[in-house]
C-alpha atoms as a PDB file:
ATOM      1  CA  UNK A   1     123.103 107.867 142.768  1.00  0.00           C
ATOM      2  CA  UNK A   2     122.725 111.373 144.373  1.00  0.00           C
ATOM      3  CA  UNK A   3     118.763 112.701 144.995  1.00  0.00           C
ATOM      4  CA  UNK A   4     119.029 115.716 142.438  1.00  0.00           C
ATOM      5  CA  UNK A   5     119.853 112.867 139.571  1.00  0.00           C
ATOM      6  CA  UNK A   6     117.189 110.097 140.908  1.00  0.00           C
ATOM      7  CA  UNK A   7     114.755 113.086 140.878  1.00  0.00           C
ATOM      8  CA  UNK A   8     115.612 113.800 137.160  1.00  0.00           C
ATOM      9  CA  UNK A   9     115.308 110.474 136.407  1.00  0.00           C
ATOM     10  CA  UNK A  10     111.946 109.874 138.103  1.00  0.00           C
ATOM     11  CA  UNK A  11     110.828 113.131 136.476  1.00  0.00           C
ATOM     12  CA  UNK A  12     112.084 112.297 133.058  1.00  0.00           C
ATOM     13  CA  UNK A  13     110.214 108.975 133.481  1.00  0.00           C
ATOM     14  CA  UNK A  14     107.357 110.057 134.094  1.00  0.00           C
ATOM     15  CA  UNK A  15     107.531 113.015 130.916  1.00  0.00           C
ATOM     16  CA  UNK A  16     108.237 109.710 128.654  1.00  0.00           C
ATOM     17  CA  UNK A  17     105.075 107.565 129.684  1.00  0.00           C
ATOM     18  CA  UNK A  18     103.193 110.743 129.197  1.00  0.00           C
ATOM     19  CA  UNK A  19     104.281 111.433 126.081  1.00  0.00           C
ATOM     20  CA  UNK A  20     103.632 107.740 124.984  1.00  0.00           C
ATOM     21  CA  UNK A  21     100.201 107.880 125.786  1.00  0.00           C
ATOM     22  CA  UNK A  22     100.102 111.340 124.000  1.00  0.00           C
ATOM     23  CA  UNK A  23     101.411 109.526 120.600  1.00  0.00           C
ATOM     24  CA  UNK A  24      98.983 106.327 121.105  1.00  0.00           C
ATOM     25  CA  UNK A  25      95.507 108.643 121.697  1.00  0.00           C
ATOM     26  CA  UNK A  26      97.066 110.705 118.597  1.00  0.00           C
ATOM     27  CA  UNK A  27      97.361 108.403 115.899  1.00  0.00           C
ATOM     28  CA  UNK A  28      94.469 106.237 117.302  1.00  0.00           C
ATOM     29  CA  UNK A  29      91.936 108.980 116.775  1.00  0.00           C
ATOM     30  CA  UNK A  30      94.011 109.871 113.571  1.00  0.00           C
ATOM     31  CA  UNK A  31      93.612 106.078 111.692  1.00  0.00           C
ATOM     32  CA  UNK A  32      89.781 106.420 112.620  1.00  0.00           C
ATOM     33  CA  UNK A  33      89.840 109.438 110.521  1.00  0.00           C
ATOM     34  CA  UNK A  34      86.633 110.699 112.024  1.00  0.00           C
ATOM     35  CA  UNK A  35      88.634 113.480 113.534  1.00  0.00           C
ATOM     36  CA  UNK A  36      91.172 116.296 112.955  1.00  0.00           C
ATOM     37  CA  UNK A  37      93.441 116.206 115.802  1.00  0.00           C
ATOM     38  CA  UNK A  38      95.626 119.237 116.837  1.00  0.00           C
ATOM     39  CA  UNK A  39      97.900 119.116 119.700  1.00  0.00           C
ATOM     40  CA  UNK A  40      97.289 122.214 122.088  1.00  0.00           C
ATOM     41  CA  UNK A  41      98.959 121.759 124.982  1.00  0.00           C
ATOM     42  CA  UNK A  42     101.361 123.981 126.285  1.00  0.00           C
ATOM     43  CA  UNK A  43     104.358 122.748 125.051  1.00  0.00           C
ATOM     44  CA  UNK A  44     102.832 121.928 121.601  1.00  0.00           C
ATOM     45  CA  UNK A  45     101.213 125.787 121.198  1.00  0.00           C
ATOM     46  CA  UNK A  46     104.495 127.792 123.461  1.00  0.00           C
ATOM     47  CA  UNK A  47     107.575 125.484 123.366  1.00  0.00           C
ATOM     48  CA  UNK A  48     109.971 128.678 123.746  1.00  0.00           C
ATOM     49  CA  UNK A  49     108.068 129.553 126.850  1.00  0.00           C
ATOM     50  CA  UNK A  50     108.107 126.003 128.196  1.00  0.00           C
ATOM     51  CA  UNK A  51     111.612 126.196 128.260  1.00  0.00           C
ATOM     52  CA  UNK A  52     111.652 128.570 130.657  1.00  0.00           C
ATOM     53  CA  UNK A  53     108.937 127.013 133.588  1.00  0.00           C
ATOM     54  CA  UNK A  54     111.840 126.798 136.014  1.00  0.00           C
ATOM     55  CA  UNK A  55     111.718 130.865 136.286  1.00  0.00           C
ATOM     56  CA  UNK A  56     109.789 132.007 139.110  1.00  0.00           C
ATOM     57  CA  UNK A  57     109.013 135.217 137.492  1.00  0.00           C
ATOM     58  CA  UNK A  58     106.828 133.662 134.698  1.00  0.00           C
ATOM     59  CA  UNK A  59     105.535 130.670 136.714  1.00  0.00           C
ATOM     60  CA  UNK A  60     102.092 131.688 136.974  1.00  0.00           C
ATOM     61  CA  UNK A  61     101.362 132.387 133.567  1.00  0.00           C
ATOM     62  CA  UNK A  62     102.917 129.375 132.433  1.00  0.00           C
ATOM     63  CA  UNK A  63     101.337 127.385 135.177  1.00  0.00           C
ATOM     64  CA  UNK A  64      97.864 128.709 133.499  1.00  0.00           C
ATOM     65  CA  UNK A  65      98.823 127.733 129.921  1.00  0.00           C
ATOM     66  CA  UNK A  66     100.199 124.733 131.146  1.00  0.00           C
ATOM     67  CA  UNK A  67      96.604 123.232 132.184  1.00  0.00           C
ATOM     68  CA  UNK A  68      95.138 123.566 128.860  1.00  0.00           C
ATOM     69  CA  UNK A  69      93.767 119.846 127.132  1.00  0.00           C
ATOM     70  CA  UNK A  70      96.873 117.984 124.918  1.00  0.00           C
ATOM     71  CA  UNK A  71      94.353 117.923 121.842  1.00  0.00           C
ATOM     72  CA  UNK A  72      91.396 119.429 120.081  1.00  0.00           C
ATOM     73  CA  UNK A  73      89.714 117.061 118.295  1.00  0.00           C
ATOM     74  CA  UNK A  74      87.036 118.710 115.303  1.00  0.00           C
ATOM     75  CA  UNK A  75      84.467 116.077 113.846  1.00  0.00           C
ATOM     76  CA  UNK A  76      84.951 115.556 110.292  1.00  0.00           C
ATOM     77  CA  UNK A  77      81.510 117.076 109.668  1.00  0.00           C
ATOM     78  CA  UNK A  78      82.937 120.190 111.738  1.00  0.00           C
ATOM     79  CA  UNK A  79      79.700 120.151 114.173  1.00  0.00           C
ATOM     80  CA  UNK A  80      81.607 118.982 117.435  1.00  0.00           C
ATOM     81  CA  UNK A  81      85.066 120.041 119.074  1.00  0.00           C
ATOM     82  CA  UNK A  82      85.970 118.503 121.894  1.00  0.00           C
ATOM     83  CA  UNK A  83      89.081 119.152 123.959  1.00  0.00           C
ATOM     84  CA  UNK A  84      90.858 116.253 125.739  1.00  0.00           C
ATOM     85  CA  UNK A  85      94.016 115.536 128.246  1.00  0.00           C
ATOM     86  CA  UNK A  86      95.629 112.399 127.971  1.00  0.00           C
ATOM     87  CA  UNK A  87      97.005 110.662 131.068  1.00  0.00           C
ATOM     88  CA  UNK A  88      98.778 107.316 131.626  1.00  0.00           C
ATOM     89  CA  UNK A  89      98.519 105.391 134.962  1.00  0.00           C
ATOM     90  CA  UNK A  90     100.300 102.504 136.010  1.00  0.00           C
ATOM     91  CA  UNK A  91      97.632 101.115 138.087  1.00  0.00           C
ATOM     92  CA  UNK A  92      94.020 102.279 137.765  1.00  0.00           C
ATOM     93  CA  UNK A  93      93.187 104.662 140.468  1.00  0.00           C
ATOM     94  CA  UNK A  94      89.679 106.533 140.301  1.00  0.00           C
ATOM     95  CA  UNK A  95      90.836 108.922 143.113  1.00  0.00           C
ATOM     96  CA  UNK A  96      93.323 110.400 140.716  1.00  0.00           C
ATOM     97  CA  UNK A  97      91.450 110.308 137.766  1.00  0.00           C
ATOM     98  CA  UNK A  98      88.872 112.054 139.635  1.00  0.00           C
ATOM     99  CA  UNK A  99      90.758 114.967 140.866  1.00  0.00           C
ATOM    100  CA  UNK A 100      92.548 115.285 137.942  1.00  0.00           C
ATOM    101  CA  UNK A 101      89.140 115.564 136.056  1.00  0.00           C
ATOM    102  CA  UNK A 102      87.570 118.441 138.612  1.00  0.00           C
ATOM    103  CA  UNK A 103      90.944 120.363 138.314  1.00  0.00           C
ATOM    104  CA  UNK A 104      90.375 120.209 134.517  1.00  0.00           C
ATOM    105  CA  UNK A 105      87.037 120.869 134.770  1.00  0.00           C
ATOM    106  CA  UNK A 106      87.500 124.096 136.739  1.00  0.00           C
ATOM    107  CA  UNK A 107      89.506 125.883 133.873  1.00  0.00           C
ATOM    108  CA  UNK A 108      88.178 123.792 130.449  1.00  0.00           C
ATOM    109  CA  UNK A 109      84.420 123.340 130.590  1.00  0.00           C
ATOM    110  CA  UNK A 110      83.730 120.713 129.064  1.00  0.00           C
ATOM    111  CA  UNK A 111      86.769 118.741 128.380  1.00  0.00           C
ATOM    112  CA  UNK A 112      87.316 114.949 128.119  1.00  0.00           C
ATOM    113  CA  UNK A 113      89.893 112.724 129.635  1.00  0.00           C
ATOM    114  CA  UNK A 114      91.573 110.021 128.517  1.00  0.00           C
ATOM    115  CA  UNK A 115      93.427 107.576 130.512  1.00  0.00           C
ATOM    116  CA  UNK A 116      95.911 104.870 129.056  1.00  0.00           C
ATOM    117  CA  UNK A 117      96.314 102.135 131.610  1.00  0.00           C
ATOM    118  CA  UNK A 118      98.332  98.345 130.635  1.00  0.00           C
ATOM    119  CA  UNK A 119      94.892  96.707 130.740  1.00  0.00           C
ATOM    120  CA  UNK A 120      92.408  99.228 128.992  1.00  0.00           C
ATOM    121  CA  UNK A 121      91.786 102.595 127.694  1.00  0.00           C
ATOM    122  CA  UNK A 122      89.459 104.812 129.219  1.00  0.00           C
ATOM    123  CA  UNK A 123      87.407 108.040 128.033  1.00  0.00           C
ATOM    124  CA  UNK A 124      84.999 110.111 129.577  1.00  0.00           C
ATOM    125  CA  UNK A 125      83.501 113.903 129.580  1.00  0.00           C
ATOM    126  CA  UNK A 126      85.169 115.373 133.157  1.00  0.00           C
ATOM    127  CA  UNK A 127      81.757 116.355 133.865  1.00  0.00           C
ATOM    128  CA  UNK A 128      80.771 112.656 134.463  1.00  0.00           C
ATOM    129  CA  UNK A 129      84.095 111.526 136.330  1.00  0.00           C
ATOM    130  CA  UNK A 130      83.938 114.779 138.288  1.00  0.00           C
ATOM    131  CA  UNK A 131      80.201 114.030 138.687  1.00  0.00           C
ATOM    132  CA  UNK A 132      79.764 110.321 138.711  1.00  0.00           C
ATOM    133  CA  UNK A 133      82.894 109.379 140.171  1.00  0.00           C
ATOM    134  CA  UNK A 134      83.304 107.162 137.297  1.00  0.00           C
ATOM    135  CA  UNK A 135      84.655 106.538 133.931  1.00  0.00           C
ATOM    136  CA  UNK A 136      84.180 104.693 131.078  1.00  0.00           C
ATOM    137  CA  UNK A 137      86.356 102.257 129.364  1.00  0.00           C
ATOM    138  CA  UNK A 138      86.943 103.940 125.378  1.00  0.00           C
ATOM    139  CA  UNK A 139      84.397 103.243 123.032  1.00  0.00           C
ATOM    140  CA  UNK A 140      83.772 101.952 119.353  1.00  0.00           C
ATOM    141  CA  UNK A 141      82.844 105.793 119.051  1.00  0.00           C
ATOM    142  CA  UNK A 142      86.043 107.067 119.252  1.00  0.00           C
ATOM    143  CA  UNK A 143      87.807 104.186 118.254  1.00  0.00           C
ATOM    144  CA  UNK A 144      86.866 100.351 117.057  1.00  0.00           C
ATOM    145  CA  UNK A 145      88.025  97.614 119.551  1.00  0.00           C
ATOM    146  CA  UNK A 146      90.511  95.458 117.252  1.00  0.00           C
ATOM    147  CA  UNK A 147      92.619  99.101 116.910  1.00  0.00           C
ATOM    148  CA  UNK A 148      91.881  99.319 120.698  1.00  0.00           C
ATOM    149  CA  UNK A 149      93.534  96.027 121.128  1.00  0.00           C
ATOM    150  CA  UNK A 150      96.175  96.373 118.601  1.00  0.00           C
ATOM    151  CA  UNK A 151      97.286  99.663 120.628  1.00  0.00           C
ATOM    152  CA  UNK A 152      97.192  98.803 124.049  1.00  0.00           C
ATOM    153  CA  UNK A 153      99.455  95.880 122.956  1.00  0.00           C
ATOM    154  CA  UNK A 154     102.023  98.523 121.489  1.00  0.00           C
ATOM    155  CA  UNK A 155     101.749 100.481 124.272  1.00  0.00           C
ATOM    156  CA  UNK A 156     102.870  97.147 126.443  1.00  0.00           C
ATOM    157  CA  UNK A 157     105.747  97.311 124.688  1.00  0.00           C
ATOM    158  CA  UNK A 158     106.686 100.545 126.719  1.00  0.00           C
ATOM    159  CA  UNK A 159     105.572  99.280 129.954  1.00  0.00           C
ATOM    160  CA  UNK A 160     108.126  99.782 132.742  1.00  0.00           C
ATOM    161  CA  UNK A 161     108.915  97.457 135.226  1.00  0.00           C
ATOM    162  CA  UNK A 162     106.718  97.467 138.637  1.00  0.00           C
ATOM    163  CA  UNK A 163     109.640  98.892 140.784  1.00  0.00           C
ATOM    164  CA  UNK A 164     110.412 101.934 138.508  1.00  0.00           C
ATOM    165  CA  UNK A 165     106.648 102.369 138.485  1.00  0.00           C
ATOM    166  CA  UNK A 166     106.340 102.328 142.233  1.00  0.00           C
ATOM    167  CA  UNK A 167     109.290 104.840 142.489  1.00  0.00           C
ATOM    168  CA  UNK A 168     106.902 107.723 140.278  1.00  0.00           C
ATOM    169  CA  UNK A 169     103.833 107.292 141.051  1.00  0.00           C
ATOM    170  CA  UNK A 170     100.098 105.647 139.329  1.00  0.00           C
ATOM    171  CA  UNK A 171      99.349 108.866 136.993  1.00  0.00           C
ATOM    172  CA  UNK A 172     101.701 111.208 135.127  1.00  0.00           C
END
């Protein structure tokens, strides 16, 4: 297999276990009904314009859409928003979650991130992992354990193999 090919492999990979976690964290936070969830990232809000990310010409301004949250949640009362990117890592690794978290922070303040992992979900203000150097695991807040459990066991389902995961990379 040439390099161009393994590369668009590896990089459609990597756009498929992102998008998985993207569908769990949706229709988790959806079946606890405590929140209407709208996808906002870029290629929910501009999908003509994501099209065309390759172009030079427009990479900037694409580049500055394209860091906006995957979801704005609104409480059902309407009092609290909260915006949120969802990431998936093979293998827990604060590090990343950590400088993913400041680079967030820098353009959405505050945002949340979410991280879907085999063992656990995890949730946190980037403020506090940015902060803290921590994150917490996802609470009963956001969404009850047994549906916790009931996801991260669908999401095993998806779970590549070690080697392919090796070949991309811990976080998407």
């Amino acid at each position: 297999m040439d390099e161009k090919f393994s590369d668009e492999i590896s990089y459609a990979r990597k756009l498929i276990r992102g998008r998985i976690a993207e569908v769990l964290f949706e229709q988790m936070i959806r079946k606890e009904g405590r929140y209407t969830v709208i996808p906002f990232g870029y290629e929910h809000t501009l999908p003509t314009l994501a099209q065309y990310r390759h172009f030079v010409e427009i990479e900037q301004v694409i580049n500055n859409i394209s860091d906006a949250p995957d979801f704005v949640l609104i409480s059902s009362n309407k009092k609290e928003v909260y915006l949120v990117e969802v990431k998936y890592q093979t293998r827990f690794d604060i590090e990343q979650i950590v400088a993913h978290a400041s680079k967030l922070l820098d353009r959405w303040n505050p945002s949340w991130l979410f991280v879907a992992t085999p063992e656990a979900f995890y949730c946190s203000p980037c403020s506090v992992i940015a902060g803290e150097q921590r994150i917490g695991k996802l609470t009963d807040g956001w969404v009850e354990t047994s549906r916790q459990s009931e996801y991260l066991k669908l999401l095993g389902e998806f779970r590549c193999s070690e080697h392919i995961s090796q070949k991309s990379g811990p976080m998407l």
